[in-house]
N, C-alpha and C. Protein backbone atom coordinates (compact mmCIF):
# COMPACT_ATOMS: atom_id res chain seq x y z
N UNK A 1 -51.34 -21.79 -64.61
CA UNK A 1 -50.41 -22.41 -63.71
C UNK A 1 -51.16 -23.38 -62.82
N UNK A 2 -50.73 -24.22 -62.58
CA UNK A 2 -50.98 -25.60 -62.00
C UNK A 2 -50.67 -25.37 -60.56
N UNK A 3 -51.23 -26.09 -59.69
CA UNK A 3 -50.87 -25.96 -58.29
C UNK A 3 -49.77 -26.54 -57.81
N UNK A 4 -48.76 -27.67 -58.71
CA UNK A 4 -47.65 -27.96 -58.38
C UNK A 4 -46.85 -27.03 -59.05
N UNK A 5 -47.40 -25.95 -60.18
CA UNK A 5 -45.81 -25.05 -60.70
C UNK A 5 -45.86 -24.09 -59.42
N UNK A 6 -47.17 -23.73 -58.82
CA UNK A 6 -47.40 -22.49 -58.64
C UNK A 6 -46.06 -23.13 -56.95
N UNK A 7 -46.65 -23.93 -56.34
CA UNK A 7 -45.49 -24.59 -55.43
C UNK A 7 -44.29 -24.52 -55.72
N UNK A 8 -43.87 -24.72 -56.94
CA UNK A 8 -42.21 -24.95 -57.40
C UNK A 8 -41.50 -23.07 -57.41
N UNK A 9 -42.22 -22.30 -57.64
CA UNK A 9 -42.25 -21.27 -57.75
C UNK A 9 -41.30 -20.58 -56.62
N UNK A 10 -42.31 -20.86 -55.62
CA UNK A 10 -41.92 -20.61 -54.00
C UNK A 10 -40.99 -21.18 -53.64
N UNK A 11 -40.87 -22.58 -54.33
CA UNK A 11 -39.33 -23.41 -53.74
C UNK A 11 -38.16 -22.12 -54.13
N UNK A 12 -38.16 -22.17 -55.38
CA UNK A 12 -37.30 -21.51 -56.07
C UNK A 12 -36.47 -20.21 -55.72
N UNK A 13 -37.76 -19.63 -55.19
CA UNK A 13 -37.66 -18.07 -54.63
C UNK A 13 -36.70 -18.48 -53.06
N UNK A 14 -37.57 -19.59 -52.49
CA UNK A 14 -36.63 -19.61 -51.26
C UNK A 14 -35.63 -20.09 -51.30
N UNK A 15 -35.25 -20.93 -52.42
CA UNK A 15 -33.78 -21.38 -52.62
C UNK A 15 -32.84 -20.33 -53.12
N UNK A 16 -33.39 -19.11 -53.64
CA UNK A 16 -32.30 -17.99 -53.78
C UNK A 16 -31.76 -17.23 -52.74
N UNK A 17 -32.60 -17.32 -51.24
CA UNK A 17 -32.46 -17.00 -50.33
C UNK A 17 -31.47 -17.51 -49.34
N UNK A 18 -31.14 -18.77 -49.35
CA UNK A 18 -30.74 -19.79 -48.76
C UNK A 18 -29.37 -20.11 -49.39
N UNK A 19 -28.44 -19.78 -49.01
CA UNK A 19 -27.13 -19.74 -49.39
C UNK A 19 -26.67 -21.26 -49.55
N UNK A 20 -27.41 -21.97 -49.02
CA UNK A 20 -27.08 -24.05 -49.15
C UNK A 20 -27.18 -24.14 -50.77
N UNK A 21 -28.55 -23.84 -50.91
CA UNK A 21 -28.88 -24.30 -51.97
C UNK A 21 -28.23 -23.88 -53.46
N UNK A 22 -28.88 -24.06 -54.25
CA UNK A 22 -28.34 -23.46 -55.58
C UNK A 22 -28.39 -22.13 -56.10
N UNK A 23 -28.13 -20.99 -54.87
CA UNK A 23 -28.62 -20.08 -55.14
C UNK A 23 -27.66 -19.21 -55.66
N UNK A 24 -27.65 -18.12 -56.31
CA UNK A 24 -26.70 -17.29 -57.09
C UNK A 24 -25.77 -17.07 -55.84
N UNK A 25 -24.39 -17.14 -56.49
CA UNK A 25 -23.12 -17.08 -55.46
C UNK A 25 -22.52 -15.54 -55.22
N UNK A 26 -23.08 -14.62 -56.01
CA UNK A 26 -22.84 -12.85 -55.86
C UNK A 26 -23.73 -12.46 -54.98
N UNK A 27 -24.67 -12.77 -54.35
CA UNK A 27 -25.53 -11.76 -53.71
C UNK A 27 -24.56 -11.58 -52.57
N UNK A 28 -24.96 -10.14 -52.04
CA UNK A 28 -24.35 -9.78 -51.20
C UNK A 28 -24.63 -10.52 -49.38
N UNK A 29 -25.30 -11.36 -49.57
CA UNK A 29 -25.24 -12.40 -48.12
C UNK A 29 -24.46 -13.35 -48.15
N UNK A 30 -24.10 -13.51 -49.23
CA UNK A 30 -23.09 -14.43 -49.52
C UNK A 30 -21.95 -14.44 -48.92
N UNK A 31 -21.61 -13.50 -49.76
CA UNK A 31 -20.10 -12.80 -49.80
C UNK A 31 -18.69 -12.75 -49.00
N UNK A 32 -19.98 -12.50 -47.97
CA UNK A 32 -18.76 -12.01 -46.42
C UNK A 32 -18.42 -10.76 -46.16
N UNK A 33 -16.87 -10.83 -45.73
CA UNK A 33 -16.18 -9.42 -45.54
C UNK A 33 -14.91 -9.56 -46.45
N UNK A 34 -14.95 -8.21 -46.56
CA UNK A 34 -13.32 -7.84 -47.74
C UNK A 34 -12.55 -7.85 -46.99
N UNK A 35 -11.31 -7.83 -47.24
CA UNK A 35 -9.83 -7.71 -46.70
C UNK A 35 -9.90 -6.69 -45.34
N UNK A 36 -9.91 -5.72 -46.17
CA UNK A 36 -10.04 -4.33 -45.37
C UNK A 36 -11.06 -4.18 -44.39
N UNK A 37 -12.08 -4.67 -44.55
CA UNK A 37 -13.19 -4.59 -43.34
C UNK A 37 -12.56 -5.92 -42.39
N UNK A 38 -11.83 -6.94 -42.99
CA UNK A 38 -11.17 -7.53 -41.12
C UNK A 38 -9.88 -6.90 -40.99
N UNK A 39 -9.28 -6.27 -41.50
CA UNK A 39 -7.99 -5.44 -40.83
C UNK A 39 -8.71 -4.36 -39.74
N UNK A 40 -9.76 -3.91 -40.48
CA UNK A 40 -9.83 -2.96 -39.85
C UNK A 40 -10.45 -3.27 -38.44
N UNK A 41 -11.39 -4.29 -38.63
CA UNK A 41 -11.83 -5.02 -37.15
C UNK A 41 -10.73 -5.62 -36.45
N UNK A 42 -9.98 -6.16 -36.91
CA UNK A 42 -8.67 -6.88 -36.55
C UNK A 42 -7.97 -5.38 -35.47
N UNK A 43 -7.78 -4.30 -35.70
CA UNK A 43 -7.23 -3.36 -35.19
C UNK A 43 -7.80 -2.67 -34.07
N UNK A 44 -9.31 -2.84 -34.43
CA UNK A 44 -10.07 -1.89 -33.81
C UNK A 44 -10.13 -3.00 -32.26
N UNK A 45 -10.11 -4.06 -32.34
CA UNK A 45 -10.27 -4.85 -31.74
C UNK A 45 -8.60 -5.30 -30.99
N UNK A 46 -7.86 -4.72 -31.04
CA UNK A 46 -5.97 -4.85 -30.97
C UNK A 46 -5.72 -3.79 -29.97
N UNK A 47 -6.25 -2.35 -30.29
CA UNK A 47 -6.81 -1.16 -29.95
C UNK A 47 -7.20 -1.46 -28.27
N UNK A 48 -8.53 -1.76 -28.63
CA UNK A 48 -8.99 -2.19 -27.34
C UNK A 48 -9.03 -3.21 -26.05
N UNK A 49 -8.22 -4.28 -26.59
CA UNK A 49 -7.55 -4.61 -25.62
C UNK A 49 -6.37 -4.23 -24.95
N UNK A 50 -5.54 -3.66 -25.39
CA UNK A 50 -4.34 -2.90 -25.61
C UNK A 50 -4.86 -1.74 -24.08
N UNK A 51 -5.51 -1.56 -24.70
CA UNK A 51 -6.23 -0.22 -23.63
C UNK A 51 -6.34 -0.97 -22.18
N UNK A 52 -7.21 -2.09 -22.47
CA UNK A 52 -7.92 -2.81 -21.16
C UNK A 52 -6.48 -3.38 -20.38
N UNK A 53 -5.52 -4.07 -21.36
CA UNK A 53 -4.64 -4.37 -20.36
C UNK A 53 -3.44 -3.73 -19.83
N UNK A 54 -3.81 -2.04 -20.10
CA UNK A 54 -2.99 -1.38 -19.48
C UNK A 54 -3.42 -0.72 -18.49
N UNK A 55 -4.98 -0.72 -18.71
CA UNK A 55 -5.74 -0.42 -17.40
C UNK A 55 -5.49 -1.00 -16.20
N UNK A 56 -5.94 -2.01 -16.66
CA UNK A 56 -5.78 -3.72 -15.44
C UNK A 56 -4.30 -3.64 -15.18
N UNK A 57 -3.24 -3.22 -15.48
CA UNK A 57 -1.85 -3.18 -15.46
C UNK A 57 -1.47 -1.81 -13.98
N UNK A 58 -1.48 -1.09 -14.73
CA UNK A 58 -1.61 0.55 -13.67
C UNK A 58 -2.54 -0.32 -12.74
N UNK A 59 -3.96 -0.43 -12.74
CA UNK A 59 -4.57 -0.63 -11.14
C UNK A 59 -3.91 -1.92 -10.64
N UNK A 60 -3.21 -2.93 -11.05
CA UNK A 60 -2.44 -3.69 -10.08
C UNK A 60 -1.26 -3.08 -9.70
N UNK A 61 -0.71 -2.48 -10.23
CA UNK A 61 0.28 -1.66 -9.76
C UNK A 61 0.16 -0.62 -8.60
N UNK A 62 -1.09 -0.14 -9.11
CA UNK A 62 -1.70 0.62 -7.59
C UNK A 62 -1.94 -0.14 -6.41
N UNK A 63 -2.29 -1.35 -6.98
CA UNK A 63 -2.91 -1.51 -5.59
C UNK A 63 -1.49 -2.42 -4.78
N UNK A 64 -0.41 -2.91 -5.30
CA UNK A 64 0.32 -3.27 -5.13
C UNK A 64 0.92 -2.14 -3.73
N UNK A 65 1.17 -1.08 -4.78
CA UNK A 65 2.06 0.23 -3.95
C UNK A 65 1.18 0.42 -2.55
N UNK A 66 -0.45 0.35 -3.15
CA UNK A 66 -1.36 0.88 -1.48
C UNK A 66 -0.79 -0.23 -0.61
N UNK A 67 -0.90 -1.53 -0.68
CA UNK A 67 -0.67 -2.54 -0.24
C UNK A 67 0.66 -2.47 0.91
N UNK A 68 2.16 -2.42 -0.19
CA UNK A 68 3.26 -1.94 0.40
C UNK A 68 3.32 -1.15 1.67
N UNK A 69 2.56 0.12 1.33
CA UNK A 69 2.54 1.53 2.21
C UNK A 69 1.66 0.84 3.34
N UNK A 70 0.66 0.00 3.30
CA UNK A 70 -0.33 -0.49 4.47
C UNK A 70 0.56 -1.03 5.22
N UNK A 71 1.48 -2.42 4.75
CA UNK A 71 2.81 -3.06 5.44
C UNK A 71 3.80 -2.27 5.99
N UNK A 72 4.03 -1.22 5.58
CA UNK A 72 4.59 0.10 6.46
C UNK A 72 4.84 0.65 7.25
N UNK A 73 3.24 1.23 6.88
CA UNK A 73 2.55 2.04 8.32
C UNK A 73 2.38 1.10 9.35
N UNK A 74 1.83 -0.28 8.54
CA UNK A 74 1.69 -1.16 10.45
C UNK A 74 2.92 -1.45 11.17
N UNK A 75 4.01 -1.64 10.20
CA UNK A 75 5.22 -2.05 11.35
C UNK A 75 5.47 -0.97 11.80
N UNK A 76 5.51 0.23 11.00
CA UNK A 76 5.81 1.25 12.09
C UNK A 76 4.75 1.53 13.25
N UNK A 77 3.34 1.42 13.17
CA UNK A 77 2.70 1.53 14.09
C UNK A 77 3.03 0.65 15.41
N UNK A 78 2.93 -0.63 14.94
CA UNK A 78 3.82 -1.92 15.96
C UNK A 78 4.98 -1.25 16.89
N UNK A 79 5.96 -0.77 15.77
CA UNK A 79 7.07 -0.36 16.62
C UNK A 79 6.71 0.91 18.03
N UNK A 80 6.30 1.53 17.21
CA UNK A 80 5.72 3.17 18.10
C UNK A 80 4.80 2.42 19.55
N UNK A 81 3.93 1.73 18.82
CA UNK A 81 3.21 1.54 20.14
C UNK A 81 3.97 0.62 21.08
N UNK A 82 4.59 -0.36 20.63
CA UNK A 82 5.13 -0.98 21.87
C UNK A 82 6.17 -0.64 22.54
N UNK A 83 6.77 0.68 22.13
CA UNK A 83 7.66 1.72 22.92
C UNK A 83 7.00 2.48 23.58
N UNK A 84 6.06 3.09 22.91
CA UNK A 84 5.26 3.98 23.89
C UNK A 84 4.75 2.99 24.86
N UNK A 85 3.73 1.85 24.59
CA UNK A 85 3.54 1.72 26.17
C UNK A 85 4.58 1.17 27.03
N UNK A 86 5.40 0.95 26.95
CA UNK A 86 6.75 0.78 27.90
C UNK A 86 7.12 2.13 28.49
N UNK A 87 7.57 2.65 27.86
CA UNK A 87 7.80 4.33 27.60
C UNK A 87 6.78 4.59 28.85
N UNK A 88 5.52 4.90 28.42
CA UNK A 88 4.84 5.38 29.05
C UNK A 88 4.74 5.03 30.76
N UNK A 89 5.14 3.74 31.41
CA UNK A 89 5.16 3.10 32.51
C UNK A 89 6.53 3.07 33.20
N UNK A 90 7.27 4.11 32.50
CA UNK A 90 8.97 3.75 32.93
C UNK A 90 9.44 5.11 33.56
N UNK A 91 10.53 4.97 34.24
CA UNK A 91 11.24 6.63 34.67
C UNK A 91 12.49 6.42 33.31
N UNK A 92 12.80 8.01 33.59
CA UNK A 92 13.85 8.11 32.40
C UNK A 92 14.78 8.16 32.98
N UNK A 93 16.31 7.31 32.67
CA UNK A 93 17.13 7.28 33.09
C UNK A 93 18.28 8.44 32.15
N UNK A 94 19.04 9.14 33.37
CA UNK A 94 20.12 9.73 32.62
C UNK A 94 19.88 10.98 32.07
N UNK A 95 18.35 11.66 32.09
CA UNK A 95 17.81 13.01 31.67
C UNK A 95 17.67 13.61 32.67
N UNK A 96 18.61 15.14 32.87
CA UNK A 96 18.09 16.09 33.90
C UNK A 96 16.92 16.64 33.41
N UNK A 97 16.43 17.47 34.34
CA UNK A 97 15.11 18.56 34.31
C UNK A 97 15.81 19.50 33.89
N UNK A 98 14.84 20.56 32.58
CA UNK A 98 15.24 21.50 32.10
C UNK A 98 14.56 22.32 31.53
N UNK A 99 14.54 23.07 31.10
CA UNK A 99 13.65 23.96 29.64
C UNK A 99 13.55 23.86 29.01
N UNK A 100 14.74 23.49 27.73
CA UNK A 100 14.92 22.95 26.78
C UNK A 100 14.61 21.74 26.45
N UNK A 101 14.57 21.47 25.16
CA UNK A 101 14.25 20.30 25.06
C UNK A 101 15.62 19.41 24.43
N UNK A 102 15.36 18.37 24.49
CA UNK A 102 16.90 17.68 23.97
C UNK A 102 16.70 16.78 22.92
N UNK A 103 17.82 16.33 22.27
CA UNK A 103 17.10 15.19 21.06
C UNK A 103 18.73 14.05 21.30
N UNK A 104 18.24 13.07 21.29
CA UNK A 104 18.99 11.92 21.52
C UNK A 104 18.75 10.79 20.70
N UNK A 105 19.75 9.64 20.45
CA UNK A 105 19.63 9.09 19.72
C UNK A 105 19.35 7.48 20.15
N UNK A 106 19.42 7.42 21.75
CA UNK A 106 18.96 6.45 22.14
C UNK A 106 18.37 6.90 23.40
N UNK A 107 17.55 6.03 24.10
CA UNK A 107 16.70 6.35 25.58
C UNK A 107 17.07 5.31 26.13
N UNK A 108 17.15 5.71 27.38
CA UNK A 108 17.36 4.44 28.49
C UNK A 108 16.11 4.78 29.40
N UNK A 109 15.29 3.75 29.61
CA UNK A 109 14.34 3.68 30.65
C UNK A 109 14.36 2.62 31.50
N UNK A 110 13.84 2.82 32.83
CA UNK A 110 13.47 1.72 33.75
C UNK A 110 12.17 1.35 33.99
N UNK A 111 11.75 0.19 33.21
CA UNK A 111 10.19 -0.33 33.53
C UNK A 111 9.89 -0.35 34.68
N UNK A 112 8.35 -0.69 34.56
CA UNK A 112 7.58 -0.63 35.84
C UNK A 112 7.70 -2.36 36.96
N UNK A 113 8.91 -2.93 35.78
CA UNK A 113 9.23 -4.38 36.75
C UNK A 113 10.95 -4.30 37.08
N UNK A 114 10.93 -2.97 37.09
CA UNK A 114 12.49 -2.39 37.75
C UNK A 114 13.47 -2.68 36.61
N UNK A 115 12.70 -3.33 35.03
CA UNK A 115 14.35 -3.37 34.23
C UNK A 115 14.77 -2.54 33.33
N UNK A 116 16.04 -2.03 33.18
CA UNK A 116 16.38 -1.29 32.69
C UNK A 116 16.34 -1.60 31.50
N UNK A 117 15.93 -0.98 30.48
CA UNK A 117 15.69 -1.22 29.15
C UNK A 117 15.98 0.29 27.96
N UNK A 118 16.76 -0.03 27.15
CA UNK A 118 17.38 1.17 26.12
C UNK A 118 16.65 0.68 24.72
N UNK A 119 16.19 1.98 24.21
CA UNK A 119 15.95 1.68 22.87
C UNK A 119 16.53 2.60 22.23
N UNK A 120 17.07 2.66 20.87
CA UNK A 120 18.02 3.07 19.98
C UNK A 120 17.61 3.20 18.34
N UNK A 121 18.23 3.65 17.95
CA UNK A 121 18.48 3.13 16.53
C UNK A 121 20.03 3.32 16.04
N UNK A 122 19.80 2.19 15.29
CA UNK A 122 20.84 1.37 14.48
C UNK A 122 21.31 2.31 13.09
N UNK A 123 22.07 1.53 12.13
CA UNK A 123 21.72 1.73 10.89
C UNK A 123 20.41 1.86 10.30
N UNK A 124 19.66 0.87 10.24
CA UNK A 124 18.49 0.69 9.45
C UNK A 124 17.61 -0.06 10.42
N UNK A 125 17.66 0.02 11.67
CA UNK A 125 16.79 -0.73 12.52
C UNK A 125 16.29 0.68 13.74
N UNK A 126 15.40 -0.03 14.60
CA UNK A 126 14.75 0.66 15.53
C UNK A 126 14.76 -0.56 16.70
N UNK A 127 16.10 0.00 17.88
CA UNK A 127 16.29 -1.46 18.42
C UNK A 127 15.35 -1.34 20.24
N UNK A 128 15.05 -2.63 20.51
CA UNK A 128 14.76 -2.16 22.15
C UNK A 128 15.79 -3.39 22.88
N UNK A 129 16.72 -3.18 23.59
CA UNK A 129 17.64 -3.82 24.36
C UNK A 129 18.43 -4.08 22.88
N UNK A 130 18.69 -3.87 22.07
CA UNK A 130 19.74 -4.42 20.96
C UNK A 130 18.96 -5.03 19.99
N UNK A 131 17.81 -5.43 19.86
CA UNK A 131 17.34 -6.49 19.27
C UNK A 131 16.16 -5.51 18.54
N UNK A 132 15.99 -5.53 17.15
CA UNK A 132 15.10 -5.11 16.10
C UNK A 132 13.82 -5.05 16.68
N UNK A 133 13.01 -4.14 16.87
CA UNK A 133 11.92 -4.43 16.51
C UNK A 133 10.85 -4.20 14.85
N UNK A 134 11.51 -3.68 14.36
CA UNK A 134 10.63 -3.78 12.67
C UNK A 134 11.50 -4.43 12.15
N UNK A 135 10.52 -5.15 11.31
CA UNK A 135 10.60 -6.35 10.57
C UNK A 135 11.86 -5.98 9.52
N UNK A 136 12.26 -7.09 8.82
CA UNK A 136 13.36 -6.96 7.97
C UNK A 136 13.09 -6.15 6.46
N UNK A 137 11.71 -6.39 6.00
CA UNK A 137 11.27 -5.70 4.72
C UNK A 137 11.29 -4.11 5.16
N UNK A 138 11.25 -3.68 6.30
CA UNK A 138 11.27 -2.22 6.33
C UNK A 138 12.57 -1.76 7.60
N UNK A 139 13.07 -0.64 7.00
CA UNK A 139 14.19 0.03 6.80
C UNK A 139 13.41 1.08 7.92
N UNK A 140 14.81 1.12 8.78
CA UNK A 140 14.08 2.66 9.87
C UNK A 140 15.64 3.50 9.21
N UNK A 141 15.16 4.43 8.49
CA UNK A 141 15.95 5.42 8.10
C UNK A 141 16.44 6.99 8.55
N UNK A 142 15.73 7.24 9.26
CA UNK A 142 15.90 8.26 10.21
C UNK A 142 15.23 7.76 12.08
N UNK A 143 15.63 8.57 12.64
CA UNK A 143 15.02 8.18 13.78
C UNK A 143 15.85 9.11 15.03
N UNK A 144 14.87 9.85 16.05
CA UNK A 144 15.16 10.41 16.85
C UNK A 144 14.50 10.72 17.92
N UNK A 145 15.00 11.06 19.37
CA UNK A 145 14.06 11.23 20.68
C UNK A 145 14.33 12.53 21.15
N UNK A 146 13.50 13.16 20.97
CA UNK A 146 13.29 13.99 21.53
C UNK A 146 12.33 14.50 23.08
N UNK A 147 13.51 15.05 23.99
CA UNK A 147 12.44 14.26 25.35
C UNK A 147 12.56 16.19 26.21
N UNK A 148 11.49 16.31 26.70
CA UNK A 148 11.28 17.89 27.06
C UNK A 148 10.94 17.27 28.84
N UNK A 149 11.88 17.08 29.47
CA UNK A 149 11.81 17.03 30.66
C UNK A 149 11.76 18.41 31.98
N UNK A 150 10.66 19.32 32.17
CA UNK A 150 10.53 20.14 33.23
C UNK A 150 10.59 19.80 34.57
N UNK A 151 11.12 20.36 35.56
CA UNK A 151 11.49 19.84 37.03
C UNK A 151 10.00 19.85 37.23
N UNK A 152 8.71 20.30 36.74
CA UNK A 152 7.23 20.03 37.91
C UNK A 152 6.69 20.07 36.95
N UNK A 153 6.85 18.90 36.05
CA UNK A 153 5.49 18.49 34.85
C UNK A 153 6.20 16.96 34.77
N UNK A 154 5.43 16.47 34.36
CA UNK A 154 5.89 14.99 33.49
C UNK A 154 6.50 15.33 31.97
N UNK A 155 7.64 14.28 32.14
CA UNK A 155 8.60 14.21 31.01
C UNK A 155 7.43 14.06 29.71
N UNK A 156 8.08 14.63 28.55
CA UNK A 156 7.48 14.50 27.54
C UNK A 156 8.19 13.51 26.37
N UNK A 157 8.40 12.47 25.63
CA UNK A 157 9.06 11.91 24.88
C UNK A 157 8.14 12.17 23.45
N UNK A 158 8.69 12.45 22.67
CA UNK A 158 8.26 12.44 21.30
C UNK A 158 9.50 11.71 20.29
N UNK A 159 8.69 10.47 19.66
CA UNK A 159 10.20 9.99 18.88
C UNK A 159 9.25 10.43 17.63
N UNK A 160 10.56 9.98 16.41
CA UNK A 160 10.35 10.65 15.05
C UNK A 160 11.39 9.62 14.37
N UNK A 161 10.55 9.21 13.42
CA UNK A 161 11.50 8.11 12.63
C UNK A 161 10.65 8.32 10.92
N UNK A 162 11.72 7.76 10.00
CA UNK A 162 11.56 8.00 8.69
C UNK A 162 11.47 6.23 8.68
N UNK A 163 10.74 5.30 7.57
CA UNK A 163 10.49 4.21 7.05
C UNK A 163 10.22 4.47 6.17
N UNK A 164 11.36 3.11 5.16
CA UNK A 164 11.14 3.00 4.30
C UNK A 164 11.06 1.76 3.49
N UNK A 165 10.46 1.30 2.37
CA UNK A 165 10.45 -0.25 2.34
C UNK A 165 9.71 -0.32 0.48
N UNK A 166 10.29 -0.59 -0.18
CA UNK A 166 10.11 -1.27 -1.97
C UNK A 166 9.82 -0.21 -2.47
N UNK A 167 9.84 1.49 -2.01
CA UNK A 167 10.34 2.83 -2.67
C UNK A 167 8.83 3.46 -1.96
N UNK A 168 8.40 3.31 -0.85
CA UNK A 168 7.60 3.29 0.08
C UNK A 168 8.02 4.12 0.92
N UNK A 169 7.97 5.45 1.35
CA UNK A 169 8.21 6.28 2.55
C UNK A 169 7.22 6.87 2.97
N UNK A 170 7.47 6.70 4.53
CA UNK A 170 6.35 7.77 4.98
C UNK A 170 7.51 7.93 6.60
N UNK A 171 6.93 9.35 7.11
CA UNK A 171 6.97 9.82 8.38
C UNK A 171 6.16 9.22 9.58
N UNK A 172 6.61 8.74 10.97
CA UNK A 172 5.99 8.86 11.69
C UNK A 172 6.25 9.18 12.73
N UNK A 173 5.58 9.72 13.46
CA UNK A 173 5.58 10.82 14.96
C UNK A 173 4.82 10.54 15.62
N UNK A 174 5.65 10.24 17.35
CA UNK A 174 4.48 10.10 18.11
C UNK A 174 5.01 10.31 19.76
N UNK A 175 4.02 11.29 20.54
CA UNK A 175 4.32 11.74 21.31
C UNK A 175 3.66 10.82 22.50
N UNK A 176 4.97 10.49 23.69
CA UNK A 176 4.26 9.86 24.90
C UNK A 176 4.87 11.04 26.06
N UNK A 177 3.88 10.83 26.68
CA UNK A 177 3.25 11.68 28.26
C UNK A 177 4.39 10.17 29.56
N UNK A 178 5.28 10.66 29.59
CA UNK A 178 5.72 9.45 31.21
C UNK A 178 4.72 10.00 32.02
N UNK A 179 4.71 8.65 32.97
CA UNK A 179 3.38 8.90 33.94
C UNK A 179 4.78 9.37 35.36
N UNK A 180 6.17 9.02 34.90
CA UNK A 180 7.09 9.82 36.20
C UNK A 180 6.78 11.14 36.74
N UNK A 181 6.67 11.27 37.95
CA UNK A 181 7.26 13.01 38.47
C UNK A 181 8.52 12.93 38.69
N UNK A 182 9.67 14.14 38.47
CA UNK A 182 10.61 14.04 39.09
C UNK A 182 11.25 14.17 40.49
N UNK A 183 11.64 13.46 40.72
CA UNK A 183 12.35 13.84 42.43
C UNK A 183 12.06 15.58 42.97
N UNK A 184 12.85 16.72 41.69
CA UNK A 184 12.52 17.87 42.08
C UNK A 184 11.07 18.39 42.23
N UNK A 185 10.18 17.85 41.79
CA UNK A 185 8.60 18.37 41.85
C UNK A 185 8.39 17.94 43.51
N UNK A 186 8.89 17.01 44.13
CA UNK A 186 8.67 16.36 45.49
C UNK A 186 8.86 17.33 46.67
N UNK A 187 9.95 17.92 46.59
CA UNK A 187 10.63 18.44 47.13
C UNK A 187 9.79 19.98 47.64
């Protein structure tokens, strides 16, 4: 062999390798994939996204609902606190001293700038002088005052209201201390 066959040799060998060239069209590099080996990737791969975007589906949905319930709790927090501190700086109008405790469905108080001011609930609102204070997306669905006035302690007010808002409920409760004494403790 000659040093140009022994060269042609090597061409040859690497041209069987090399799917361009003239190389036998059965070898298995050739070939590809059968039917069945892309169905079956085709599925396996159908499968798993399937999965992922029901994952990603449920956690937006979660976080949607946490979201809701956050918008909630703050208007109800809003509401509570800016009764209580009114509440808290006012005499109670229209409640004797007693033992018992009482539950009412509206309060009348007199602020600490002498005005008389009532808060209530509505249908679906939580009102102070008539006028809403939570927002329109949330629903005050229950709501009540409960006020434990003793002739020689300070009045106790505890309100209690149900909210609700896009299938969103929660409870909230919250107790204010009046800074009033009554006339009878004076005495």
């Amino acid at each position: 062999m000659t040093r140009g066959q022994s060269s042609m040799k090597f061409f040859r060998r690497k041209n069987k390798k090399n799917p361009r060239g003239s190389a036998v069209r059965n070898s298995a590099w050739f070939r590809g994939f059968t039917m069945i080996e892309l169905l079956v990737a085709l599925s396996v791969f159908s499968l798993v996204s399937v999965m992922a975007v029901e994952v990603f589906l449920t956690s937006l949905k979660g976080s949607k609902q946490i979201s809701l319930k956050q918008d909630v709790q703050e208007s109800g927090r809003f509401m509570l606190e800016s009764a209580a501190k009114e509440i808290r700086m006012s005499a109670l109008q229209g409640i004797t001293c007693g033992e018992a405790t009482q539950s009412f469905d509206s309060l009348i108080v007199q602020n600490a700038k002498e005005q008389t001011v009532s808060y209530g609930f509505s249908s679906l609102d939580f009102l102070r002088n008539d006028q809403a204070l939570n927002s329109d997306k949330v629903d005050v669905t229950f709501g009540r005052f409960y006020i434990q006035k003793r002739c020689n302690l300070q009045p106790r007010i505890t309100i209690v209201m149900k909210l609700e808002s896009g299938g969103v409920k929660i409870d909230l409760q919250n107790t204010i201390s009046s800074r009033e004494y009554s006339k009878e403790s004076e005495k």
